[in-house]
Protein backbone atom coordinates (compact mmCIF):
# COMPACT_ATOMS: atom_id res chain seq x y z
CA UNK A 1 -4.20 -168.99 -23.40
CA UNK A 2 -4.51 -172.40 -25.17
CA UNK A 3 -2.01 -174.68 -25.42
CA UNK A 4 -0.48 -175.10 -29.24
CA UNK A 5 0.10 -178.32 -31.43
CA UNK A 6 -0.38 -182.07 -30.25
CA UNK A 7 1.87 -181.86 -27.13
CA UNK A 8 -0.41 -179.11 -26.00
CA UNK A 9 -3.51 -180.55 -26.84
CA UNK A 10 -1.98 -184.07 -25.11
CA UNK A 11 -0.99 -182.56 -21.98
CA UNK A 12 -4.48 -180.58 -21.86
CA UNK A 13 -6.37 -184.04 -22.50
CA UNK A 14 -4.16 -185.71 -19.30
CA UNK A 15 -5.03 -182.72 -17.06
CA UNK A 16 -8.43 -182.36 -18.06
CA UNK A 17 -8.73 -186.55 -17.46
CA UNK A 18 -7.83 -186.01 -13.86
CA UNK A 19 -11.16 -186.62 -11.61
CA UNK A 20 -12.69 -183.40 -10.22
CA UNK A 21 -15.86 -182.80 -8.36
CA UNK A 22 -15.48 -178.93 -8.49
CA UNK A 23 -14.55 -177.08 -12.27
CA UNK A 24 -12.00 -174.96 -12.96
CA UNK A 25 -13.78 -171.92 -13.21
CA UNK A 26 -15.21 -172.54 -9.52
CA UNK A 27 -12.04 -173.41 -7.96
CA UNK A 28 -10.52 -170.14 -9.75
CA UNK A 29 -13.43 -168.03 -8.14
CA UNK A 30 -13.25 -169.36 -5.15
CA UNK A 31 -9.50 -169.21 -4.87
CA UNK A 32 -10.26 -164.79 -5.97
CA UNK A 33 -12.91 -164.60 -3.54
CA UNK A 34 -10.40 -166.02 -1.13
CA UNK A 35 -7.66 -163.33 -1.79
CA UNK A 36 -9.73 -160.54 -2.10
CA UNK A 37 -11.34 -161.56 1.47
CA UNK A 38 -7.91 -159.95 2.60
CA UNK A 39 -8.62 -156.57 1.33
CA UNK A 40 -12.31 -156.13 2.56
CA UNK A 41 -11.62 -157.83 5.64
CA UNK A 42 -14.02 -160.14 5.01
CA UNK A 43 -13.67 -162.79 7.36
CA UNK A 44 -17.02 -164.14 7.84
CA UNK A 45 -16.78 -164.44 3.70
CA UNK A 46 -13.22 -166.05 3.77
CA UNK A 47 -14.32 -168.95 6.57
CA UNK A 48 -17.35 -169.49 4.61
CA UNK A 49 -14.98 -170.65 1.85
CA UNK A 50 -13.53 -173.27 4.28
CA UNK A 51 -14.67 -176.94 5.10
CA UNK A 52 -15.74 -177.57 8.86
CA UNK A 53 -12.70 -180.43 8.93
CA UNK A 54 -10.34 -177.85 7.49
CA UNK A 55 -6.78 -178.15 7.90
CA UNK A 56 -4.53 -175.04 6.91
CA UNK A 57 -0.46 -174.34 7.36
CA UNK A 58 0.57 -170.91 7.25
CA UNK A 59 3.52 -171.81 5.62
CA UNK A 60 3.18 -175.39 4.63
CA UNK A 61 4.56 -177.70 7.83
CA UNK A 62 3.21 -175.20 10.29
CA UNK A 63 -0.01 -176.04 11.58
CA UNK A 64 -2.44 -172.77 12.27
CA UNK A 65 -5.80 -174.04 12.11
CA UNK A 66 -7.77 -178.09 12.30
CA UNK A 67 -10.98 -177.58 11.60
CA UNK A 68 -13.57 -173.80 12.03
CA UNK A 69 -13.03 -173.39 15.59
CA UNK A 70 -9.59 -172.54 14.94
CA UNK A 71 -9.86 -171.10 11.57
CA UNK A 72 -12.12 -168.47 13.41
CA UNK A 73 -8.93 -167.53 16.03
CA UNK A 74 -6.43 -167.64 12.73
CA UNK A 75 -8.23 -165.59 10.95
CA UNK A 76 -9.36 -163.25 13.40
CA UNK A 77 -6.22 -163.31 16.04
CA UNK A 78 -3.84 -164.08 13.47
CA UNK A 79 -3.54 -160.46 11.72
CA UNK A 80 -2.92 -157.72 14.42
CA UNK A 81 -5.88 -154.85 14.10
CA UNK A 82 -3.21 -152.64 12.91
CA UNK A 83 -1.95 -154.70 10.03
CA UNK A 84 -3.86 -154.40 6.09
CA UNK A 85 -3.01 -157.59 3.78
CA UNK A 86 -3.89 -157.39 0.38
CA UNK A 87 -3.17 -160.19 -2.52
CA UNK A 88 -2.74 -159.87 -5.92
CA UNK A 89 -3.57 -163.04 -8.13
CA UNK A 90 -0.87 -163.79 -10.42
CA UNK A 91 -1.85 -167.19 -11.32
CA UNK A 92 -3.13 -169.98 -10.84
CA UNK A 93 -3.00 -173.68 -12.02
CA UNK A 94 -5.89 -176.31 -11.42
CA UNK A 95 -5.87 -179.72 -11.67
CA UNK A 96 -9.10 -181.93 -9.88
CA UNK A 97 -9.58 -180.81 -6.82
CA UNK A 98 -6.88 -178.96 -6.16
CA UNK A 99 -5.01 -175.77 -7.19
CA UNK A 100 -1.70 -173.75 -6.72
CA UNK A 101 -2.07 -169.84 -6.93
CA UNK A 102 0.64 -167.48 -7.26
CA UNK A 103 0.09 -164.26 -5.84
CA UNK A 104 2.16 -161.08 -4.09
CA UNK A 105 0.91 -160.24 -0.91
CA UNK A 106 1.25 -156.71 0.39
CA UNK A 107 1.50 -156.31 4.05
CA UNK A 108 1.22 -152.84 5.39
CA UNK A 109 2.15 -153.69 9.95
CA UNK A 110 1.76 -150.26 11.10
CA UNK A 111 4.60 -148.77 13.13
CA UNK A 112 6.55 -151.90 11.78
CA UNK A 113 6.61 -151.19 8.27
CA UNK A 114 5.56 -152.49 5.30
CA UNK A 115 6.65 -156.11 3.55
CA UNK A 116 6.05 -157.49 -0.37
CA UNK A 117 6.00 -161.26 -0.44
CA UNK A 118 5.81 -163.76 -2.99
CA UNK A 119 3.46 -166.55 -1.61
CA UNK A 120 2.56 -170.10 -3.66
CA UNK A 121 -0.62 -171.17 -2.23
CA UNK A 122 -1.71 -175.05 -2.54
CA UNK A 123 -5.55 -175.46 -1.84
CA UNK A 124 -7.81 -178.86 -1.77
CA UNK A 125 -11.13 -178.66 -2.24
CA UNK A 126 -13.67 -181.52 -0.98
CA UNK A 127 -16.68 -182.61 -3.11
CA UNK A 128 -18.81 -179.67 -2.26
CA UNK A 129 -16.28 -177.10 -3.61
CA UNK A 130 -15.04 -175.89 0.04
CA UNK A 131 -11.23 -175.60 0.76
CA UNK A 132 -10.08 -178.71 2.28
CA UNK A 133 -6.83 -177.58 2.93
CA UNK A 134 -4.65 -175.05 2.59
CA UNK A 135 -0.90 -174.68 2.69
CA UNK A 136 1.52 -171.53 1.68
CA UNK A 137 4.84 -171.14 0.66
CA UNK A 138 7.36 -168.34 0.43
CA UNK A 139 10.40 -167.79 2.06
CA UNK A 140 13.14 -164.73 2.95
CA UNK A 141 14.34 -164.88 -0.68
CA UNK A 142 10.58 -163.90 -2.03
CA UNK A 143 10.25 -161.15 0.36
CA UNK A 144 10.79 -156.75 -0.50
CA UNK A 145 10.20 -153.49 1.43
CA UNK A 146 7.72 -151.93 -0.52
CA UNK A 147 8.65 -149.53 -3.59
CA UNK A 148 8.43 -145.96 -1.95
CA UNK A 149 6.17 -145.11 -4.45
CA UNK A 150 3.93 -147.72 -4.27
CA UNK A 151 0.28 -146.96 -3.00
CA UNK A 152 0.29 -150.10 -0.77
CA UNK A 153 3.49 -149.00 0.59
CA UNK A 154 2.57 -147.10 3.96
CA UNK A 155 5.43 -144.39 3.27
CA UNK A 156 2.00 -142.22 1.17
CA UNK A 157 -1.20 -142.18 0.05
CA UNK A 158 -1.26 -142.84 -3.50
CA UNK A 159 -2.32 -139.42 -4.28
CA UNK A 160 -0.37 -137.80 -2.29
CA UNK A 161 1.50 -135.06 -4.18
CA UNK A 162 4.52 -135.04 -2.62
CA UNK A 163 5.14 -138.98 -4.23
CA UNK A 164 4.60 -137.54 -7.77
């Protein structure tokens, strides 16, 4: 989508003035590869995204990881075995070096049940492209049970007949 007439093409000039040592495009693939990290349990893939001197707050003002040492224990001690998260992208604004992504993430917990929550993701990226930091955002407001219906739900499969 392009922005329309001379206020669009004025606000796209400002944003595309601001200094950036990483594009767009990479900071919008990195910030996919990021989320979909979740799904394949990727986590070797998902810290390689990372800087060494990372900080990231999980949500924003809560401190779960300063630098790969501790990324490593989030990511890997942070998520209980029995627990699938999955994201899906809804958006995502860049601007230099950083970016805010919009997504819904879909947390099946096992015995606990299942949880739909809208998160707003702020990422930093240093000069090489690697997330600098990271902080999230949602709160009880942007949070469901999953649909019944819905294949990420853990009430069914998704082709289970008995949901159709």
């Amino acid at each position: 989508m392009t922005a329309q007439g001379s206020t669009g093409r004025l606000l796209a000039k400002l944003v595309s003035s601001v200094p950036a040592t990483i594009s767009p495009a990479d900071a919008r693939a990195r910030i996919a590869a990021y989320y979909a990290s979740y799904a394949a349990g990727d986590v070797a893939g998902r810290e390689a995204l990372f800087s060494d001197d990372c900080l990231v707050e999980d949500p924003a003002g809560y401190v779960v990881a300063r630098g790969a040492e501790a990324l490593h224990r989030f990511f890997v001690e942070g998520i209980p075995p029995d627990w699938s998260v999955a994201f899906r992208l809804d958006r995502v604004a860049v601007v230099g070096n950083e970016a805010v992504a919009t997504t819904l993430s879909v947390i099946d917990a096992g015995a606990r049940g299942g949880l739909e929550n809208v998160v707003t993701t702020h990422f930093v990226f240093d000069d090489a492209g690697l997330i600098r930091s990271l902080r999230t955002f949602f709160d009880a407001d942007s949070m469901n049970d999953p649909a019944p219906n819905d294949p990420a739900s853990n009430d069914s499969a998704p082709n289970d007949p008995r949901t159709h």
